[in-house]
C-alpha atoms as a PDB file:
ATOM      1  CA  UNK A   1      68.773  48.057  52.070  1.00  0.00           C
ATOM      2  CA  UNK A   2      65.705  49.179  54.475  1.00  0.00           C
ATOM      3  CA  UNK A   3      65.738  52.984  55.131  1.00  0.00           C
ATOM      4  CA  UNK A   4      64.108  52.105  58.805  1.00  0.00           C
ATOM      5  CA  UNK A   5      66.636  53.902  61.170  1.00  0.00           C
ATOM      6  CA  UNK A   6      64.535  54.824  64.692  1.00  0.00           C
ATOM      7  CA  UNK A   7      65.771  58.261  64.612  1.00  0.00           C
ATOM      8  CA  UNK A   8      64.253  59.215  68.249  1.00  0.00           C
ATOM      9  CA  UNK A   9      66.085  56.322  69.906  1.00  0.00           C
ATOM     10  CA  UNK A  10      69.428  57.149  68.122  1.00  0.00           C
ATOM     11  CA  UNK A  11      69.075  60.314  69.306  1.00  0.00           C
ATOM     12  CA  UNK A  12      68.224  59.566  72.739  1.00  0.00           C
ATOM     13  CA  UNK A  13      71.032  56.759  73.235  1.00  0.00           C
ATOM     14  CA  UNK A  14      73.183  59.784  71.691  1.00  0.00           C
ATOM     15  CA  UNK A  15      72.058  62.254  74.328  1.00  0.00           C
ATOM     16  CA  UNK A  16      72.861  59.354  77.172  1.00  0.00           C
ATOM     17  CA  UNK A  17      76.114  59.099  76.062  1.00  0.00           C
ATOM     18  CA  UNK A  18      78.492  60.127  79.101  1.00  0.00           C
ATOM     19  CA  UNK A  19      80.535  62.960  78.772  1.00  0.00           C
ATOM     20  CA  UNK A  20      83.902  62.477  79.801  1.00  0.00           C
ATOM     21  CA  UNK A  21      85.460  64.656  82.945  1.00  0.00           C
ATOM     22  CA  UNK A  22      88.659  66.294  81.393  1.00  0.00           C
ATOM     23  CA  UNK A  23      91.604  64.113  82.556  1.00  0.00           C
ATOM     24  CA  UNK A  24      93.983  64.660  84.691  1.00  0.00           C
ATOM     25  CA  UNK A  25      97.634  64.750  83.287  1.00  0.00           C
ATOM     26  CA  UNK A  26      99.416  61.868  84.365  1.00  0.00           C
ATOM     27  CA  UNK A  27     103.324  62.446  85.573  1.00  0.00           C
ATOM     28  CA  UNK A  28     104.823  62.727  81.950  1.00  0.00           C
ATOM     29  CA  UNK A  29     102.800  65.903  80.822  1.00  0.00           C
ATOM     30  CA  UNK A  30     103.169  67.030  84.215  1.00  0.00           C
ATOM     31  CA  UNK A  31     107.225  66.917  84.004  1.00  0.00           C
ATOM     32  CA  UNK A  32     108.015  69.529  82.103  1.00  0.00           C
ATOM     33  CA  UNK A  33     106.353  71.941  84.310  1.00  0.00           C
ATOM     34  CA  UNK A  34     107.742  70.873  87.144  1.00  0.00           C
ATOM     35  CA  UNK A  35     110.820  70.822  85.630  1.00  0.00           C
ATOM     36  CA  UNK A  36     110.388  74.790  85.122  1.00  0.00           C
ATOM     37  CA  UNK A  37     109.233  75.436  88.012  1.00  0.00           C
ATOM     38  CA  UNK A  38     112.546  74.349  89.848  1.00  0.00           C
ATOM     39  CA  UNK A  39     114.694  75.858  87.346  1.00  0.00           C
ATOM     40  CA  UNK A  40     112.823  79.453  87.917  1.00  0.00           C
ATOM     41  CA  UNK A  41     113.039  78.926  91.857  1.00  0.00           C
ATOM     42  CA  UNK A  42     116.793  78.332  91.583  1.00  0.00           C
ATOM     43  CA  UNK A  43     117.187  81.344  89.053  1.00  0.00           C
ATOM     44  CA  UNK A  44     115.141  83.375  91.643  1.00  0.00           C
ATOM     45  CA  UNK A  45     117.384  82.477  94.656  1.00  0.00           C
ATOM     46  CA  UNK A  46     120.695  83.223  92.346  1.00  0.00           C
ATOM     47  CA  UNK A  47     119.428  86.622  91.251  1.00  0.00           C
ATOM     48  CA  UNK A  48     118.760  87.044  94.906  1.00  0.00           C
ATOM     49  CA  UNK A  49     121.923  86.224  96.138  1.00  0.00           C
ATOM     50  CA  UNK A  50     122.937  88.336  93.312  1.00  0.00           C
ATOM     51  CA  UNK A  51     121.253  91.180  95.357  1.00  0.00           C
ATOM     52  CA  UNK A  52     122.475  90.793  98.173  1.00  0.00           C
ATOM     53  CA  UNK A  53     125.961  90.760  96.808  1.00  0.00           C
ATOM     54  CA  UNK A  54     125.755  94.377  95.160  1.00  0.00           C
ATOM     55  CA  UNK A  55     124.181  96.239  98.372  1.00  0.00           C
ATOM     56  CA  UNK A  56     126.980  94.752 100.453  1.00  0.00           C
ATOM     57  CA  UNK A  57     129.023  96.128  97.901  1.00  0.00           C
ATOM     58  CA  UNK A  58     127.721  99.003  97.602  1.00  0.00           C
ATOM     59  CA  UNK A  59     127.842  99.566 101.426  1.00  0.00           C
ATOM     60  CA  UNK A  60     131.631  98.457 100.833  1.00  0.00           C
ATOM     61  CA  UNK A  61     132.145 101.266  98.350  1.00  0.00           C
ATOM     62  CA  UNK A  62     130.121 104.236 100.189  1.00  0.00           C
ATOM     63  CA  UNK A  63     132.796 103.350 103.203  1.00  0.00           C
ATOM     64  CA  UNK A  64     135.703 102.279 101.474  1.00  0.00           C
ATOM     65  CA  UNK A  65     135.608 105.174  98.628  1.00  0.00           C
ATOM     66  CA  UNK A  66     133.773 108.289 100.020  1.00  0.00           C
ATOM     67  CA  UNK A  67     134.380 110.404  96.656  1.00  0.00           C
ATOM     68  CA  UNK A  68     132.104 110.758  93.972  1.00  0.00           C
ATOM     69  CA  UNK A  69     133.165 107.641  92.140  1.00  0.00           C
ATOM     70  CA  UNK A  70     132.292 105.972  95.113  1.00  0.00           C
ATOM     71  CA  UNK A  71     129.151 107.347  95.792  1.00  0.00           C
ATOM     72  CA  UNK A  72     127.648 107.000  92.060  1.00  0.00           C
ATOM     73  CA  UNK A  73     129.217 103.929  91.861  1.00  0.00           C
ATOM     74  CA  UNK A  74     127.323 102.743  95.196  1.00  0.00           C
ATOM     75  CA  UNK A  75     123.833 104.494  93.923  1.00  0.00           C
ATOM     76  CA  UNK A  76     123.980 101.921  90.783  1.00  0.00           C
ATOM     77  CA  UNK A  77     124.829  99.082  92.834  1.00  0.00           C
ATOM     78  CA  UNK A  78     121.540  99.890  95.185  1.00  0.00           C
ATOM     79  CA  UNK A  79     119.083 100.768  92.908  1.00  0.00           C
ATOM     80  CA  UNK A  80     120.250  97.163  91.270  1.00  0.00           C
ATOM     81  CA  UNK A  81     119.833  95.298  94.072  1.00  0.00           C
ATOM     82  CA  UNK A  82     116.298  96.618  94.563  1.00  0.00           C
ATOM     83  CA  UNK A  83     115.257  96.107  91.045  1.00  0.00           C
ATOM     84  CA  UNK A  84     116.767  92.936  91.100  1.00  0.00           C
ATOM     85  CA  UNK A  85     114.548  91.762  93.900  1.00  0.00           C
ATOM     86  CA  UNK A  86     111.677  93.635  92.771  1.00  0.00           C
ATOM     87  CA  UNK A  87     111.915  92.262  89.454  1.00  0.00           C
ATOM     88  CA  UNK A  88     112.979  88.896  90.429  1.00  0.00           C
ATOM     89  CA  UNK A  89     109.716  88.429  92.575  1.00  0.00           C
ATOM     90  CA  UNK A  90     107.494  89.704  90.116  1.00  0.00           C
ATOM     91  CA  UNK A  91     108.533  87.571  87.432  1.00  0.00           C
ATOM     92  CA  UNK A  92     108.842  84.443  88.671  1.00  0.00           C
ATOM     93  CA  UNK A  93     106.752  84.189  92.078  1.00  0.00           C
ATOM     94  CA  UNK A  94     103.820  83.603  89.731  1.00  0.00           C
ATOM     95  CA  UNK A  95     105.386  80.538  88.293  1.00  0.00           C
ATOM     96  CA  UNK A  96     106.205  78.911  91.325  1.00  0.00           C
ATOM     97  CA  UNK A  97     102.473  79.641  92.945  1.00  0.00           C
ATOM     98  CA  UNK A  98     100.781  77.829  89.867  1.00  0.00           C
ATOM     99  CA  UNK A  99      99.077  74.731  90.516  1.00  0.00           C
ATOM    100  CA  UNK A 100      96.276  74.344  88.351  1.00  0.00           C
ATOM    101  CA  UNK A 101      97.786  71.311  86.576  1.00  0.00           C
ATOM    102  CA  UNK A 102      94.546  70.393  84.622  1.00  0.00           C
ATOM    103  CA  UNK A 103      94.728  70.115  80.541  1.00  0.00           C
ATOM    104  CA  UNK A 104      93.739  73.698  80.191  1.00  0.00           C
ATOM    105  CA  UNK A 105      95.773  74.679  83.641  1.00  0.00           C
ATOM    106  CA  UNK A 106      98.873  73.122  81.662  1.00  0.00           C
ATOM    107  CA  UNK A 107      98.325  75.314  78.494  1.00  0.00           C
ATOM    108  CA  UNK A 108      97.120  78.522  81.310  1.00  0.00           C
ATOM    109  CA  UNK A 109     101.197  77.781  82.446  1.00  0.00           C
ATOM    110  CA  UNK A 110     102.921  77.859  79.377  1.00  0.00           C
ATOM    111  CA  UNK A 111     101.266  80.994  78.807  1.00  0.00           C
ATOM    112  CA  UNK A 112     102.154  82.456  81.640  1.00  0.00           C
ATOM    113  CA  UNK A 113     105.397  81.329  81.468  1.00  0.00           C
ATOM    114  CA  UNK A 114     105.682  82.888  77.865  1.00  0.00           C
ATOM    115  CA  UNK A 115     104.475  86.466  79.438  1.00  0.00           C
ATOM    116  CA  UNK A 116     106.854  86.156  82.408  1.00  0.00           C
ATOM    117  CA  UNK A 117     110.014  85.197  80.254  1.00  0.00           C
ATOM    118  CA  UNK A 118     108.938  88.352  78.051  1.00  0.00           C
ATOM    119  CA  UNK A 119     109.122  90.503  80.776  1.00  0.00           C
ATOM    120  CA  UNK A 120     111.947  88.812  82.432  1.00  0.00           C
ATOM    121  CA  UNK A 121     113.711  89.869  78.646  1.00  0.00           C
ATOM    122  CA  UNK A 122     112.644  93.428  78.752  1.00  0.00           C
ATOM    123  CA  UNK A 123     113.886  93.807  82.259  1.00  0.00           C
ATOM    124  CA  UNK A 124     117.253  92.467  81.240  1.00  0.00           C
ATOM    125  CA  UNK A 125     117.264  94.915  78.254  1.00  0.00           C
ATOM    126  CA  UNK A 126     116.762  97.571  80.861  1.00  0.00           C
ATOM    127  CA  UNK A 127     119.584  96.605  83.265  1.00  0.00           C
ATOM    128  CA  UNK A 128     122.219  96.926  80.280  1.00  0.00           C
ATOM    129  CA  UNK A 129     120.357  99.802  79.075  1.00  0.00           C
ATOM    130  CA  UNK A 130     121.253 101.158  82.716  1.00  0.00           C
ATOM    131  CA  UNK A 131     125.120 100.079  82.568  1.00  0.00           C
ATOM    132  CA  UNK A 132     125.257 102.067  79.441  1.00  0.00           C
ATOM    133  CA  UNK A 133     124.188 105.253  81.314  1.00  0.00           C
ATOM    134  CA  UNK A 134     126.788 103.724  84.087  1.00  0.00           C
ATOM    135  CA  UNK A 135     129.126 104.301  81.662  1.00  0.00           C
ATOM    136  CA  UNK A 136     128.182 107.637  80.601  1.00  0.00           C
ATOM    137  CA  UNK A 137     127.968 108.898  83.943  1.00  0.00           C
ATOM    138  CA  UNK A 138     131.760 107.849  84.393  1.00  0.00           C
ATOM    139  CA  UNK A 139     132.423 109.866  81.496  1.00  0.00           C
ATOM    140  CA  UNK A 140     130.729 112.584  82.830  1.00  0.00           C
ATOM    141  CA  UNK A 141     132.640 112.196  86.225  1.00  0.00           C
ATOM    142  CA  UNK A 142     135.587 112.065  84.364  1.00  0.00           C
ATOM    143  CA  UNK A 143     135.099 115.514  82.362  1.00  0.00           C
ATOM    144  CA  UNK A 144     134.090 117.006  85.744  1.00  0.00           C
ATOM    145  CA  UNK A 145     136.532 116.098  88.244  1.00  0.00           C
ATOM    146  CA  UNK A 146     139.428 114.386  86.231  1.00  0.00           C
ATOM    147  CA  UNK A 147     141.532 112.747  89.017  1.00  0.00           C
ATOM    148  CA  UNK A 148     137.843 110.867  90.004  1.00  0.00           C
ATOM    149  CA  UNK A 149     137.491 108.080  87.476  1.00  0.00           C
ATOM    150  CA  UNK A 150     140.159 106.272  86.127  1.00  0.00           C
ATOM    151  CA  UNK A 151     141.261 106.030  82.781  1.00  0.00           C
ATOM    152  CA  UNK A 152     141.422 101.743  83.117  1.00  0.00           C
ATOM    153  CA  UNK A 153     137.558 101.825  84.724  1.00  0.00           C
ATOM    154  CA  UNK A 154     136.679 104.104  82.244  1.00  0.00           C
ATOM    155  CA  UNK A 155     138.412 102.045  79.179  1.00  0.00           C
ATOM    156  CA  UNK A 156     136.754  98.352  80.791  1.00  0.00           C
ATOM    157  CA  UNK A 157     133.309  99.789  80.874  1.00  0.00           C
ATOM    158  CA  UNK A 158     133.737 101.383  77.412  1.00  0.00           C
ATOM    159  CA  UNK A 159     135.755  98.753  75.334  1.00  0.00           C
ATOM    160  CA  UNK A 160     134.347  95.707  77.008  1.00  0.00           C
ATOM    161  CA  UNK A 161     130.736  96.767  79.287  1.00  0.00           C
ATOM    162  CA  UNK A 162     129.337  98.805  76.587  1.00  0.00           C
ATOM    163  CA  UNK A 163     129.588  96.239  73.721  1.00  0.00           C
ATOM    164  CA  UNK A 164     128.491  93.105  75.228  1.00  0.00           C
ATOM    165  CA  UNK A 165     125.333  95.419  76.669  1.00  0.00           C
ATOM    166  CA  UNK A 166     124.425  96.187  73.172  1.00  0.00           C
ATOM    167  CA  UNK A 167     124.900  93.275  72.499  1.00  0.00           C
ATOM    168  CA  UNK A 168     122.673  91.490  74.989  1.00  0.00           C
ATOM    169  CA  UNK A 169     120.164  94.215  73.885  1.00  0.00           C
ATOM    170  CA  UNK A 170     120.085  92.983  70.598  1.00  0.00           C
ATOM    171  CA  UNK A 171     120.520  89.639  71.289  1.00  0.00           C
ATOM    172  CA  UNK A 172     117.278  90.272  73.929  1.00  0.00           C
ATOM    173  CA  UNK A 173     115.277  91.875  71.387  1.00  0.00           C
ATOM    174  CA  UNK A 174     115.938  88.810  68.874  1.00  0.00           C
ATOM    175  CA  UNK A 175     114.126  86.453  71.637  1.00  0.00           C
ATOM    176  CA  UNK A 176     111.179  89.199  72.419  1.00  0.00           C
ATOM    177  CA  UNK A 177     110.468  88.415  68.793  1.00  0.00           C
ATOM    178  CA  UNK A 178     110.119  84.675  69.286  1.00  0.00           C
ATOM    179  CA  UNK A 179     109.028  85.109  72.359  1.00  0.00           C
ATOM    180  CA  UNK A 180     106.038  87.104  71.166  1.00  0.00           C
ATOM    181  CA  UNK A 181     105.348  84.544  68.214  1.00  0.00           C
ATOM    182  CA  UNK A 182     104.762  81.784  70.510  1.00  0.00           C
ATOM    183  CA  UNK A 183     102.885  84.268  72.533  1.00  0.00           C
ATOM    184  CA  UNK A 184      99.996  84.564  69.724  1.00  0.00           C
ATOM    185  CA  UNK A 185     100.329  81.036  69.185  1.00  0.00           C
ATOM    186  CA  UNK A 186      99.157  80.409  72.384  1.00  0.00           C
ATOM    187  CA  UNK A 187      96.927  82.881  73.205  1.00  0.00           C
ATOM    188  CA  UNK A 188      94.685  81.255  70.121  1.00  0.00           C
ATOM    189  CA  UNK A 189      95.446  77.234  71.115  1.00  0.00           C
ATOM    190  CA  UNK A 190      93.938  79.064  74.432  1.00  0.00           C
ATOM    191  CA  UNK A 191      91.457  80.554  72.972  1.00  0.00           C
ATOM    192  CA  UNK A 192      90.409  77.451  71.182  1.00  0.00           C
ATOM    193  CA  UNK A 193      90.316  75.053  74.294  1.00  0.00           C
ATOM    194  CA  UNK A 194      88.137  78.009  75.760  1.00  0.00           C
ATOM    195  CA  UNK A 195      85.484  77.398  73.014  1.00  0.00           C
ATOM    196  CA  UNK A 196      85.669  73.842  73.033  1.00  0.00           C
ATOM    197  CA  UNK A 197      84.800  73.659  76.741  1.00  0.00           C
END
């Protein structure tokens, strides 16, 4: 067989060659996202309603039960309903603003989304972290003005609340784990598409 390849006109039909634009996703790669996207605006709305629930409550309680109990009681209940919001905003208004929907603006959202649902973990952890000083603070109520808190509020926020928080902590921190596995996964599939652009 003849060696006789034209070497400069294979490499200048090569260098012709037309680069393809990066492609759009069509509607099925573009599902899932959307898909998440509603789910985290109707998670955001419930957590919201959620907050408005415990500052009408706890302007319920600070007029209802104007005694200690009452008054620490309502001070959870606010600061909850302002973290909730805070929190709820923080973590999800992100989400719902993305619209990059391009191959690498489809791997930028996942992500995102895998940062956001860490946080949105560690926030949890925090709330039951803070019904477990709820809890103390009861007890504390209790060994300072004894007719205060209740020996049934007192028993449902130690036999049942304090359990299933530790138990959502753990639970919590078992997902942070995965959560931050997938994390490093796709910080280097990022990284990748980075350095193949």
């Amino acid at each position: 067989m003849a060696d006789n390849f034209d070497f400069s006109a294979l490499a200048k039909s090569w260098q012709q060659q037309v680069t393809p634009a990066e492609n759009m996703p069509d509607e099925a790669d573009l599902a899932r996202a959307r898909q998440r996207q509603r789910e985290q605006k109707l998670l955001m709305l419930g957590e919201w309603l959620g907050a408005v629930v415990m500052a009408a409550a706890a302007c319920w309680l600070v007029v209802t039960m104007p005694d200690a109990l009452g008054y620490l009681a309502a001070v959870f209940l606010a600061l909850g309903a302002v973290s909730t919001m805070y929190i709820s905003w923080q973590v999800h208004r992100p989400i719902l603003a993305y619209d990059n929907w391009s191959s690498s603006g489809l791997l930028q959202f996942r992500r995102r989304a895998c940062q956001l649902s860490l946080r949105y973990y560690r926030y949890t952890q925090l709330s039951c972290l803070a019904l477990l000083l709820f809890t103390a603070a009861l007890w504390l109520l209790r060994w300072w003005q004894p007719a205060t808190a209740s020996v049934d509020l007192l028993m449902f926020y130690s036999l049942i609340v304090s359990p299933l928080c530790v138990f959502a902590i753990y639970r919590l921190q078992q997902k942070v784990r995965q959560k931050t596995a997938e994390l490093t996964h796709l910080k280097a599939l990022t990284e990748d598409f980075e350095k193949s652009e």
